[in-house]
Protein backbone atom coordinates (compact mmCIF):
# COMPACT_ATOMS: atom_id res chain seq x y z
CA UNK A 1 0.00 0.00 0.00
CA UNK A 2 0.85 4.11 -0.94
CA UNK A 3 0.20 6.91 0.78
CA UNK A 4 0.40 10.14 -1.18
CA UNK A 5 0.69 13.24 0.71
CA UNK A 6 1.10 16.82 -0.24
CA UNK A 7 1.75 19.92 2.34
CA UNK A 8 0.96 23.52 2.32
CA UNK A 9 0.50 26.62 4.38
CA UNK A 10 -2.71 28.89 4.69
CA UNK A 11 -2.75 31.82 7.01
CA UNK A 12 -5.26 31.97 10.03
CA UNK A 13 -8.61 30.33 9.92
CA UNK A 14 -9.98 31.40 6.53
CA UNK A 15 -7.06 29.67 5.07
CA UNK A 16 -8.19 26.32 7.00
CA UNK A 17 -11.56 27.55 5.06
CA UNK A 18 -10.68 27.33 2.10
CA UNK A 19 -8.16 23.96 2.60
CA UNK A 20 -11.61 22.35 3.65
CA UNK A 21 -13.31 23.39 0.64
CA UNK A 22 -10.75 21.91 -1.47
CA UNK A 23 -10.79 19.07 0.09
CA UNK A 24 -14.54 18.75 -0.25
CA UNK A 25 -14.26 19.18 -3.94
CA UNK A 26 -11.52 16.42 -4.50
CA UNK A 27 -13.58 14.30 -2.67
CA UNK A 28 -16.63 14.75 -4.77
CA UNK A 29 -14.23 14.32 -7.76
CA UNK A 30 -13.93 10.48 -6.62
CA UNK A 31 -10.50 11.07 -4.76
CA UNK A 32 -10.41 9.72 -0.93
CA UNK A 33 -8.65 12.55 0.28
CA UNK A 34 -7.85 13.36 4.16
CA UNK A 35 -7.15 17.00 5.34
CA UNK A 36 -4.94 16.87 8.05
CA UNK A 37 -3.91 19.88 10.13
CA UNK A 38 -0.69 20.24 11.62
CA UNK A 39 0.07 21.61 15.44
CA UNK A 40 2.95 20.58 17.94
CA UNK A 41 5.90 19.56 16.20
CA UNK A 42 5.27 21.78 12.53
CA UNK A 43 4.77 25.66 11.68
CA UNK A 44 1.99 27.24 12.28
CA UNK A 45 -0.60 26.94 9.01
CA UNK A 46 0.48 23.74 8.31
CA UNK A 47 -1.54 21.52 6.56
CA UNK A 48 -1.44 17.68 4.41
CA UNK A 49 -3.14 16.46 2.50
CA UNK A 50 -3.46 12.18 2.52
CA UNK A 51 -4.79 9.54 0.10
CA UNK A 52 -4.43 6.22 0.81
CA UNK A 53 -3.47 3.69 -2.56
CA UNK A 54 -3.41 0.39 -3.72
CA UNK A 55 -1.09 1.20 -6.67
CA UNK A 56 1.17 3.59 -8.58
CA UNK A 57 -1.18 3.02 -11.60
CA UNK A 58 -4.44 4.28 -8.80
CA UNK A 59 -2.51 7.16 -8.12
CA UNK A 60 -2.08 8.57 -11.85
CA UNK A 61 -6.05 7.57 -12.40
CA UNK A 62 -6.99 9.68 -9.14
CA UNK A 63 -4.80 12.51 -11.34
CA UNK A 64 -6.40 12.31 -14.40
CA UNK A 65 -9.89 12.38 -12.78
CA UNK A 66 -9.16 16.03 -10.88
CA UNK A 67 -7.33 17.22 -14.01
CA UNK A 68 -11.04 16.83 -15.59
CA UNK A 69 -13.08 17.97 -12.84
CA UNK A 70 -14.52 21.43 -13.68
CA UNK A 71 -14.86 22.32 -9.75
CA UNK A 72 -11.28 21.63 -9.37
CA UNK A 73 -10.19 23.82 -11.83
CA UNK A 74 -12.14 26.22 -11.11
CA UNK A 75 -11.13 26.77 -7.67
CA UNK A 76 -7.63 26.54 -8.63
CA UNK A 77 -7.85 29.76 -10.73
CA UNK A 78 -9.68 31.19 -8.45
CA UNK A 79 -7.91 30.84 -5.40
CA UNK A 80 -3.69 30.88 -6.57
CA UNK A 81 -1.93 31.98 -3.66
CA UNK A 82 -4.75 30.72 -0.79
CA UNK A 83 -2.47 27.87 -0.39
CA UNK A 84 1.07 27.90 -0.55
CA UNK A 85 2.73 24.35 -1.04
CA UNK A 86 5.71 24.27 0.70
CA UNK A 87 7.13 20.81 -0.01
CA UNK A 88 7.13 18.59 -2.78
CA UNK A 89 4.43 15.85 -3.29
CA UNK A 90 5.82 12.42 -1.50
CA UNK A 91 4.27 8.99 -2.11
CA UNK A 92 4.98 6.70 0.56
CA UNK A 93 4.84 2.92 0.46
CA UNK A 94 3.70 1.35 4.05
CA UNK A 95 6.56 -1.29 4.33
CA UNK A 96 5.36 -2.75 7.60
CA UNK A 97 2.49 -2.61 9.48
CA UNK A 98 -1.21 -2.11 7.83
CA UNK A 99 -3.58 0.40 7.41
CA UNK A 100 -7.13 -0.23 9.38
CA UNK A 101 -10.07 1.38 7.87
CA UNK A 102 -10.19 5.01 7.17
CA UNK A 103 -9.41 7.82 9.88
CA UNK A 104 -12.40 9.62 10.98
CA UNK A 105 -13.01 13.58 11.12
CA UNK A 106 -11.13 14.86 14.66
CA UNK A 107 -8.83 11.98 14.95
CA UNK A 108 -5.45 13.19 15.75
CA UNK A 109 -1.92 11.59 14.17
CA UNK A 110 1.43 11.25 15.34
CA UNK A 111 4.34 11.08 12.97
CA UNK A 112 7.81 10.43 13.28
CA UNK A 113 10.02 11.05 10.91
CA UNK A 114 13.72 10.03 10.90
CA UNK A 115 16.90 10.40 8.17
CA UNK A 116 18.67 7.11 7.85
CA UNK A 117 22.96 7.40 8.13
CA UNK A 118 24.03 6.02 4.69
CA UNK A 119 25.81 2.88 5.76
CA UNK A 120 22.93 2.02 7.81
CA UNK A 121 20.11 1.27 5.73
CA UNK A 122 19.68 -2.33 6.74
CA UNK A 123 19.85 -1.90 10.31
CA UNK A 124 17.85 1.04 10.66
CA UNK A 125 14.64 -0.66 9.05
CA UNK A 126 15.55 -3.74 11.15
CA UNK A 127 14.96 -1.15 14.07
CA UNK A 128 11.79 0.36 12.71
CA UNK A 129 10.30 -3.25 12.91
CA UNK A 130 11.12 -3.74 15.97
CA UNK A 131 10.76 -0.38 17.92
CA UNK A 132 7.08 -0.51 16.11
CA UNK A 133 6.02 -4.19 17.48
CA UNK A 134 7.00 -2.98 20.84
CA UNK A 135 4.99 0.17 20.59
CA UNK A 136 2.31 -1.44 19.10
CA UNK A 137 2.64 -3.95 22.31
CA UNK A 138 2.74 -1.31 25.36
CA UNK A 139 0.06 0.96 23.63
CA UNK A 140 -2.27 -1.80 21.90
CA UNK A 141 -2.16 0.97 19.16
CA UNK A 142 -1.53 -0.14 15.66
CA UNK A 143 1.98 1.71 14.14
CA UNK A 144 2.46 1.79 10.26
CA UNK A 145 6.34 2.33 9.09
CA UNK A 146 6.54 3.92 5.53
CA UNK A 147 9.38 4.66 3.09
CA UNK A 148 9.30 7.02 0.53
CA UNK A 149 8.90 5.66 -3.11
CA UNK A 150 8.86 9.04 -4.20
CA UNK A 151 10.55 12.07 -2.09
CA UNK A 152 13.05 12.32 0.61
CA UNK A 153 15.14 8.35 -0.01
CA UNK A 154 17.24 8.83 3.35
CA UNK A 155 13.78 8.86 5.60
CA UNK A 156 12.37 6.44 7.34
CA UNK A 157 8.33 7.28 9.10
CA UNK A 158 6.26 5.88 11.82
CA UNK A 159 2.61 6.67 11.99
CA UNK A 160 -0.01 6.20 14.57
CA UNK A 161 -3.11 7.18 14.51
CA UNK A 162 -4.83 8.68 17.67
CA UNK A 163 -9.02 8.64 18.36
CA UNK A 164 -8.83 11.96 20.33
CA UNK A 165 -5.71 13.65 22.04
CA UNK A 166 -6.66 11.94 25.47
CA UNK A 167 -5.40 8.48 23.91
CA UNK A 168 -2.11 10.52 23.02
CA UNK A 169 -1.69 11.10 26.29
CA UNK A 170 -2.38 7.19 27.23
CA UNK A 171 -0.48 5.66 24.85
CA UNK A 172 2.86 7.97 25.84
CA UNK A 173 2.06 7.01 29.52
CA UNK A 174 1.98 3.16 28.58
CA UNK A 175 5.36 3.00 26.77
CA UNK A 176 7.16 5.28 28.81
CA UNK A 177 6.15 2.36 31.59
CA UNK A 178 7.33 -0.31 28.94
CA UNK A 179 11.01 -2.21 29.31
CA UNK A 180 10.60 -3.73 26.52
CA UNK A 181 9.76 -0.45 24.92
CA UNK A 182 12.67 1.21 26.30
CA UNK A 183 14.90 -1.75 25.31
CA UNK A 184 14.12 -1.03 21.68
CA UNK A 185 14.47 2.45 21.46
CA UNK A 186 18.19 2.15 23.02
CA UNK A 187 18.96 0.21 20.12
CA UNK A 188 19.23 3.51 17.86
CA UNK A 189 22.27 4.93 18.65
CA UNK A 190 24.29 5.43 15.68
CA UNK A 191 21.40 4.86 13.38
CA UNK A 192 19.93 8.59 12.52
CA UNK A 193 21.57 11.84 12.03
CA UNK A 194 17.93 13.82 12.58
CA UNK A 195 14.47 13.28 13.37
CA UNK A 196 11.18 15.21 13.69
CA UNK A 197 7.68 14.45 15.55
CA UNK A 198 4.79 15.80 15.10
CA UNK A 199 0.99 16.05 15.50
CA UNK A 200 -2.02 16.58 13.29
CA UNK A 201 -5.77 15.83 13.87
CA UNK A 202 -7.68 15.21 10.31
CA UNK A 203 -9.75 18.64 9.40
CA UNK A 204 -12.11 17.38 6.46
């Protein structure tokens, strides 16, 4: 399985507005797509974009169909410079872990995102397995690890996905009282040059 993603930035709430109301139209275009926005961990106004896929090929078809759709374009001319994308596109292929039905409205995220040292490749997604299992363990939370197909080839991404912010603070109590949680994480040292976590609860 793929995950697509693209990320912008809109300014104060309006901005969210209008990020929802795209959103709405690609959906009604016949494209799955989650808003996410961003808070602890990311700049403020950030926002993703998310669409879950079976294949490369489902990804160019999901393409074609918004290049057609006449409400797409037409909010694209008339909104250029509502929302400023401020990466490029990534298309991430779930390499452990799977993907349980589809996220509801208000459900929060957590993603971790870490940049593999060269000579390390092997053992670092060796440790993703295995710091996942034992998350997935302590928390009873299901973790997906992703690599990029497409985008950034040094990272390596965990992903959990949160019902409401009171299970963040749960799950962080239950594997900060894990050994075996602790155990695994140790076994990082020498294995990433940089990381970054953050949080984002799904918008539209």
């Amino acid at each position: 399985m793929y995950i697509m993603r693209r990320l912008g930035h809109v300014e104060g709430l309006e901005g969210i507005e209008k990020a929802v109301e795209a959103t709405q139209i690609v959906q009604n275009a016949g494209v799955p797509a989650s808003l996410w926005v961003a808070g602890l961990g990311a700049v403020p106004g950030s926002i993703g974009w998310s669409v879950g896929l079976e294949t490369f090929a489902q990804w160019a078809d999901y393409t074609d169909k918004l290049t057609a759709d006449a409400a797409y374009g037409e909010f694209a001319r008339n909104n250029v410079g509502a929302i400023t994308m401020t990466e490029p596109d990534t298309l991430a292929e779930v390499v452990y872990g799977e993907v349980q039905g589809e996220s509801a409205v208000g459900d929060y995220i957590g993603s971790l995102g870490a940049v593999v040292m060269p000579d390390r490749a092997a053992d670092a997604a060796a440790f993703a397995v295995e710091v996942a299992d034992a998350f997935m363990a302590a928390t009873g939370l299901q973790v997906i690890v992703a690599k990029n197909l497409a985008g950034d080839q040094a990272i390596i991404e965990w992903v959990v996905r949160y019902g409401t912010a009171a299970a963040v603070d749960e799950a962080e109590a239950k594997a900060s009282a894990s050994a075996d949680y602790a155990a695994a994480l140790a076994k990082n040292v020498g294995l990433f040059s940089a990381g970054n976590r953050l949080f984002a609860r799904r918008a539209a």
